[in-house]
PDB file of N, CA and C in Angstrom:
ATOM      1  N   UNK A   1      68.577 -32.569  36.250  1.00  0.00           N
ATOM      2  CA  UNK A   1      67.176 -32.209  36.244  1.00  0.00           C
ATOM      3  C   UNK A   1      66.357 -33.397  35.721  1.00  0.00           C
ATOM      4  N   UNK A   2      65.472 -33.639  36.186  1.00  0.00           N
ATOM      5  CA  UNK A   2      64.387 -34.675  36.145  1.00  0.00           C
ATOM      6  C   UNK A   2      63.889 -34.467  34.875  1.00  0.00           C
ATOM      7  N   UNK A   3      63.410 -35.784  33.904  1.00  0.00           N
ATOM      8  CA  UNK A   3      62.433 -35.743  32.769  1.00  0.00           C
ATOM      9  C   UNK A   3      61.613 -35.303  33.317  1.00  0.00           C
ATOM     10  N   UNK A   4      60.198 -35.430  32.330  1.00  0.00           N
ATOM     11  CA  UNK A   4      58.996 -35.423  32.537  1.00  0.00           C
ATOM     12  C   UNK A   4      58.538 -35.644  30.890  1.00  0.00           C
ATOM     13  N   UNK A   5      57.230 -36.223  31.393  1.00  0.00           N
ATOM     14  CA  UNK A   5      56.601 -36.616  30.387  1.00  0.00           C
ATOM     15  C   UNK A   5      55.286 -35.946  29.565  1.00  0.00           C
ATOM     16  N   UNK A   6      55.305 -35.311  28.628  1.00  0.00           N
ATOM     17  CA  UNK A   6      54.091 -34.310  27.975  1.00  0.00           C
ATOM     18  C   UNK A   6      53.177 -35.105  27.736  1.00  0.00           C
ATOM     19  N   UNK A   7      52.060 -34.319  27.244  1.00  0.00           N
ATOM     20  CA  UNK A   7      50.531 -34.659  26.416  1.00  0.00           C
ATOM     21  C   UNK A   7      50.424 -35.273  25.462  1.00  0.00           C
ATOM     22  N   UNK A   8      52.483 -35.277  24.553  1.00  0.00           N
ATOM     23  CA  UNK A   8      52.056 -35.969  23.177  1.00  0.00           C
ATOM     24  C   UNK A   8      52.145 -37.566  23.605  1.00  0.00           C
ATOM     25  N   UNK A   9      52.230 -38.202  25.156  1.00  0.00           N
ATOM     26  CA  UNK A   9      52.508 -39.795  25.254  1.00  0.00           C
ATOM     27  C   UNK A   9      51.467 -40.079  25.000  1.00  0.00           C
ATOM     28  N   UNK A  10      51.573 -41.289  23.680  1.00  0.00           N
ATOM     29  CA  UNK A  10      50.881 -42.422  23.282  1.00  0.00           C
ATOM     30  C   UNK A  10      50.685 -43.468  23.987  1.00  0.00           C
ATOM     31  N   UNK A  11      50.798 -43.500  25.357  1.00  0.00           N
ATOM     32  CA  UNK A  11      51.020 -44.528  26.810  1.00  0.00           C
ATOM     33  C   UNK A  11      51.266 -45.980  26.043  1.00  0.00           C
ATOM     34  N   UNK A  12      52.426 -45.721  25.304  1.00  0.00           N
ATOM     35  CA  UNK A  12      53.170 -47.455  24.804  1.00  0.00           C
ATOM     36  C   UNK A  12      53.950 -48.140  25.457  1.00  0.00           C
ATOM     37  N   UNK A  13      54.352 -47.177  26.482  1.00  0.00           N
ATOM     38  CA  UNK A  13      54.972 -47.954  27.821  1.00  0.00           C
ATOM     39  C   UNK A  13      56.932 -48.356  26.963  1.00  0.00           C
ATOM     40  N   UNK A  14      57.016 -47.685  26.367  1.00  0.00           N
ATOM     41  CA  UNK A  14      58.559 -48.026  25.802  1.00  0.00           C
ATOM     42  C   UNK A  14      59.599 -47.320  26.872  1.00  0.00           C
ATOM     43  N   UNK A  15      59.059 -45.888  27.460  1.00  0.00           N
ATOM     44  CA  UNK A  15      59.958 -45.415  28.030  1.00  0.00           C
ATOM     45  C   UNK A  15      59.973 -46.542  29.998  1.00  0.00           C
ATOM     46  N   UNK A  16      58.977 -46.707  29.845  1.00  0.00           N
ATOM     47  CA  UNK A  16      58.798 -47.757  31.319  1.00  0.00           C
ATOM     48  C   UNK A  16      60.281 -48.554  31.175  1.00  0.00           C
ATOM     49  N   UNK A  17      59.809 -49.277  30.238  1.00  0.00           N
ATOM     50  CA  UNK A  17      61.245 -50.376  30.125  1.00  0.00           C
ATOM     51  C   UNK A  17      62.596 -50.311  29.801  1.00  0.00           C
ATOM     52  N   UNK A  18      62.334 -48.806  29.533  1.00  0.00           N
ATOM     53  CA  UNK A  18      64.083 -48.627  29.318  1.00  0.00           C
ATOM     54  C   UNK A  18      64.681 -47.658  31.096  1.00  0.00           C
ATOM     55  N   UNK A  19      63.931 -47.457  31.362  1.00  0.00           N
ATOM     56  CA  UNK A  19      64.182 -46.989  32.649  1.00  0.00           C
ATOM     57  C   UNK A  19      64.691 -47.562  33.892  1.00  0.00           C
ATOM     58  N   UNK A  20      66.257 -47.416  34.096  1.00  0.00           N
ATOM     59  CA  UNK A  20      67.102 -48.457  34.628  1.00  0.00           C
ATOM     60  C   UNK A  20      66.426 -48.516  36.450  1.00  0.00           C
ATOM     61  N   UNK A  21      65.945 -47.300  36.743  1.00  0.00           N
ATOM     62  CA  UNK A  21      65.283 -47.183  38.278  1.00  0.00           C
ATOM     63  C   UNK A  21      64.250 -46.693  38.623  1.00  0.00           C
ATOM     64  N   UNK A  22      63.376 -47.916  37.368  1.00  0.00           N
ATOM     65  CA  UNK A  22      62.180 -47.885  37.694  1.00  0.00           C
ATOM     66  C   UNK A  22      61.565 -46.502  37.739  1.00  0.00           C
ATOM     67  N   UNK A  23      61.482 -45.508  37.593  1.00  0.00           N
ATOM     68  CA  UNK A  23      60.985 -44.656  38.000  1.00  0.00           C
ATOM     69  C   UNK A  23      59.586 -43.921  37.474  1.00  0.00           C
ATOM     70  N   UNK A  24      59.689 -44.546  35.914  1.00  0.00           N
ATOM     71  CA  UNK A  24      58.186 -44.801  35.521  1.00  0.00           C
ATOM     72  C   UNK A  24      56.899 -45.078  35.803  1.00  0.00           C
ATOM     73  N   UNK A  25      55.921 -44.877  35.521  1.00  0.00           N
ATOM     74  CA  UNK A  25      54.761 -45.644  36.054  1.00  0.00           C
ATOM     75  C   UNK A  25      53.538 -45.061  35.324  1.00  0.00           C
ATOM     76  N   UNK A  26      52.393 -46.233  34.918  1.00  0.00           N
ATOM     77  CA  UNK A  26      51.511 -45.806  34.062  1.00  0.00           C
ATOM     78  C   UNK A  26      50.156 -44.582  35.134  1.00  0.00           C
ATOM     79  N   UNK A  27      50.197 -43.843  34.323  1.00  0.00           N
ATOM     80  CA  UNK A  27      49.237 -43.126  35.279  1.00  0.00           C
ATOM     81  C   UNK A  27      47.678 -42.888  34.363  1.00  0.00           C
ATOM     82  N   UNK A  28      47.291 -41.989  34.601  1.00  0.00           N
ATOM     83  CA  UNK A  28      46.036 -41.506  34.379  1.00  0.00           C
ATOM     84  C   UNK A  28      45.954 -40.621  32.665  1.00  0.00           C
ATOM     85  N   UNK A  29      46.348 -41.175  31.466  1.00  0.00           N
ATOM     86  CA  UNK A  29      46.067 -41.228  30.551  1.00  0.00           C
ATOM     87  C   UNK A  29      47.156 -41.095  29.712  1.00  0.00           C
ATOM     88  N   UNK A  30      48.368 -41.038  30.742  1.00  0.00           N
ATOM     89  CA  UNK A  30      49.809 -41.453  30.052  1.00  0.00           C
ATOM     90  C   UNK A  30      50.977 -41.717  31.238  1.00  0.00           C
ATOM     91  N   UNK A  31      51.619 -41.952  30.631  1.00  0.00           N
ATOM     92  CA  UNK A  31      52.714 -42.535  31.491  1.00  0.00           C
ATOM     93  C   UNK A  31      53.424 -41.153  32.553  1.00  0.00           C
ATOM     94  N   UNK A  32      53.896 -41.273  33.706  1.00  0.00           N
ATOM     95  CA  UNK A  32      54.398 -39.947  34.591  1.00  0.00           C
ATOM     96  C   UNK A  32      56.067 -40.903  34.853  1.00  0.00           C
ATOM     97  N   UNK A  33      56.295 -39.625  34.999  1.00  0.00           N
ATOM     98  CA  UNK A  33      57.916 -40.016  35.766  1.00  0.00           C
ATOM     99  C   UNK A  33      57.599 -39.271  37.051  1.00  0.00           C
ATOM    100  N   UNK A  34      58.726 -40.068  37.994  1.00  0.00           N
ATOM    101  CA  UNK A  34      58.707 -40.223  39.380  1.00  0.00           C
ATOM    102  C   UNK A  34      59.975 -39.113  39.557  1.00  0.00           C
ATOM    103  N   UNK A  35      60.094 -37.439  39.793  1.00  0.00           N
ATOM    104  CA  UNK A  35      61.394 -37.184  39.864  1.00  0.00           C
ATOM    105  C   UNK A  35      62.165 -37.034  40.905  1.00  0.00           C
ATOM    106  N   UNK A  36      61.302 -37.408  41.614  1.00  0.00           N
ATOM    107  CA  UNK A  36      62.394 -38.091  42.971  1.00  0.00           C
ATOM    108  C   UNK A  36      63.373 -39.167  42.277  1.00  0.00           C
ATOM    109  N   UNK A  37      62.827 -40.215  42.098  1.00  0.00           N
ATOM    110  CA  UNK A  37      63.782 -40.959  41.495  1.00  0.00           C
ATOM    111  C   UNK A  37      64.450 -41.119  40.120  1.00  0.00           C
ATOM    112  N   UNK A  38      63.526 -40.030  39.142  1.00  0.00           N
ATOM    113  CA  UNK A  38      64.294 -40.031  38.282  1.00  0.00           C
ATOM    114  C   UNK A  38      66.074 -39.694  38.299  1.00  0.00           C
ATOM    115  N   UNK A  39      66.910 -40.265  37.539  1.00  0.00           N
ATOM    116  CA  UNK A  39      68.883 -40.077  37.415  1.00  0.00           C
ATOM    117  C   UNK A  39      69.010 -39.245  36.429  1.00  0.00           C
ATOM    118  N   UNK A  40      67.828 -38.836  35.706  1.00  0.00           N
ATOM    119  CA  UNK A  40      68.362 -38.201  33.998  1.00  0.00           C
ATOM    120  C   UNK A  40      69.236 -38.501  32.961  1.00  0.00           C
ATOM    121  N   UNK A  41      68.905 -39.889  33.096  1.00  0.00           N
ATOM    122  CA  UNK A  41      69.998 -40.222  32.240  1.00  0.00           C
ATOM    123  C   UNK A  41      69.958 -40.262  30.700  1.00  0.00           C
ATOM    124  N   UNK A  42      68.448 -39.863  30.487  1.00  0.00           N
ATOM    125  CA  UNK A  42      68.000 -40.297  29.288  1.00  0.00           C
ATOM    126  C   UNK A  42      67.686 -41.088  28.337  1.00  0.00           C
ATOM    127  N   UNK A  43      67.588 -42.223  28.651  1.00  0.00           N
ATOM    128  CA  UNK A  43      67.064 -43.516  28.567  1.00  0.00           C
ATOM    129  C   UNK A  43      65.646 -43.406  27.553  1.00  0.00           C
ATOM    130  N   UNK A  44      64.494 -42.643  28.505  1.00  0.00           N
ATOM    131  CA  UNK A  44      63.471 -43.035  28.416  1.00  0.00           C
ATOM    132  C   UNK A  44      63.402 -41.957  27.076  1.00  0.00           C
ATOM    133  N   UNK A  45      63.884 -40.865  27.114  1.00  0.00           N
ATOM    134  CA  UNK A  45      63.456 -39.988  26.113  1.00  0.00           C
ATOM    135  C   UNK A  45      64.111 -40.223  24.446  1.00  0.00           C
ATOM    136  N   UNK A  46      65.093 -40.848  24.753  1.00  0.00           N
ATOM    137  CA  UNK A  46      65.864 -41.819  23.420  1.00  0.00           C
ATOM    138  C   UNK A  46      64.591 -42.664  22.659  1.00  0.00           C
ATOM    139  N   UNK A  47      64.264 -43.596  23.554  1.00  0.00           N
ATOM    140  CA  UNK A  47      63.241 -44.708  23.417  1.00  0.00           C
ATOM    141  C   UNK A  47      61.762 -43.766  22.777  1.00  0.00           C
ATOM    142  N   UNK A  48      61.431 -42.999  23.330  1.00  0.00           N
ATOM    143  CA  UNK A  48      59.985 -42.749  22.793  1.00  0.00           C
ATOM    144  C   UNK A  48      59.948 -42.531  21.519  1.00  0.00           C
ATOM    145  N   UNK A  49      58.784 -43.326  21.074  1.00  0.00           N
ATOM    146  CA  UNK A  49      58.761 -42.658  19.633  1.00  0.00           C
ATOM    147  C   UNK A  49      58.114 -41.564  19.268  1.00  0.00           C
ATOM    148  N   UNK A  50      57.089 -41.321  20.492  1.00  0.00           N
ATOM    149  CA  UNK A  50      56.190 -39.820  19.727  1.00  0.00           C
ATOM    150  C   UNK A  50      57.261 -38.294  20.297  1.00  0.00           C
ATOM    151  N   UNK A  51      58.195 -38.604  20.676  1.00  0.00           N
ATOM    152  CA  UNK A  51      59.423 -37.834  21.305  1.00  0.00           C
ATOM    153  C   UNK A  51      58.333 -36.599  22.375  1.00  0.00           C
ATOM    154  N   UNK A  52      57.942 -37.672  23.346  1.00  0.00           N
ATOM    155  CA  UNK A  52      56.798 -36.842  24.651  1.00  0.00           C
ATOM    156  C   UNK A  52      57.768 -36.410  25.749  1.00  0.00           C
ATOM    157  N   UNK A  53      58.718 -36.839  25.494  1.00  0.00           N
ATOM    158  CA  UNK A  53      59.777 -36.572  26.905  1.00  0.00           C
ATOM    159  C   UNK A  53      60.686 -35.687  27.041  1.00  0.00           C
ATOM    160  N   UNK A  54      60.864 -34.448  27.820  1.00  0.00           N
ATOM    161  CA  UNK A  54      61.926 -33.332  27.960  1.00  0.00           C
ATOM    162  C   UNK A  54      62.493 -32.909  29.261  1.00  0.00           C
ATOM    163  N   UNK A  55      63.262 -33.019  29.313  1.00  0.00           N
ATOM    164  CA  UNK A  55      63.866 -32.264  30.221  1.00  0.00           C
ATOM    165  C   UNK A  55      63.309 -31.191  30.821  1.00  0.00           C
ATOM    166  N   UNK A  56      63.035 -31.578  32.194  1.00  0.00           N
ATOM    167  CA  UNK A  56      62.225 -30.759  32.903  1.00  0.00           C
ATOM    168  C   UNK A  56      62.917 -29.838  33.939  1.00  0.00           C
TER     169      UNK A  56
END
């Protein structure tokens, strides 16, 4: 199952760069995941610090 990214992102862009396929991308007042391409690997939700990312 695909991340996704909540209301608490601080758009610091940490989870962008840990994201091995790209699937990140800055959007419209925080960062979105792509879950087509998201793998779930969990990468990005390790990395955040305001912990905005869950399993969707």
């Amino acid at each position: 199952m695909a991340y996704k990214i909540t209301d608490a992102c601080v758009s610091c862009g940490s989870c962008a760069e840990q994201c091995p396929v790209e699937a990140i991308s800055e959007g419209d007042g925080k960062y979105v995941i792509d879950a087509d391409a998201c793998v779930s690997c969990g990468s990005c939700a390790e990395q955040c610090p305001a912990d905005a990312i869950e399993e969707g």
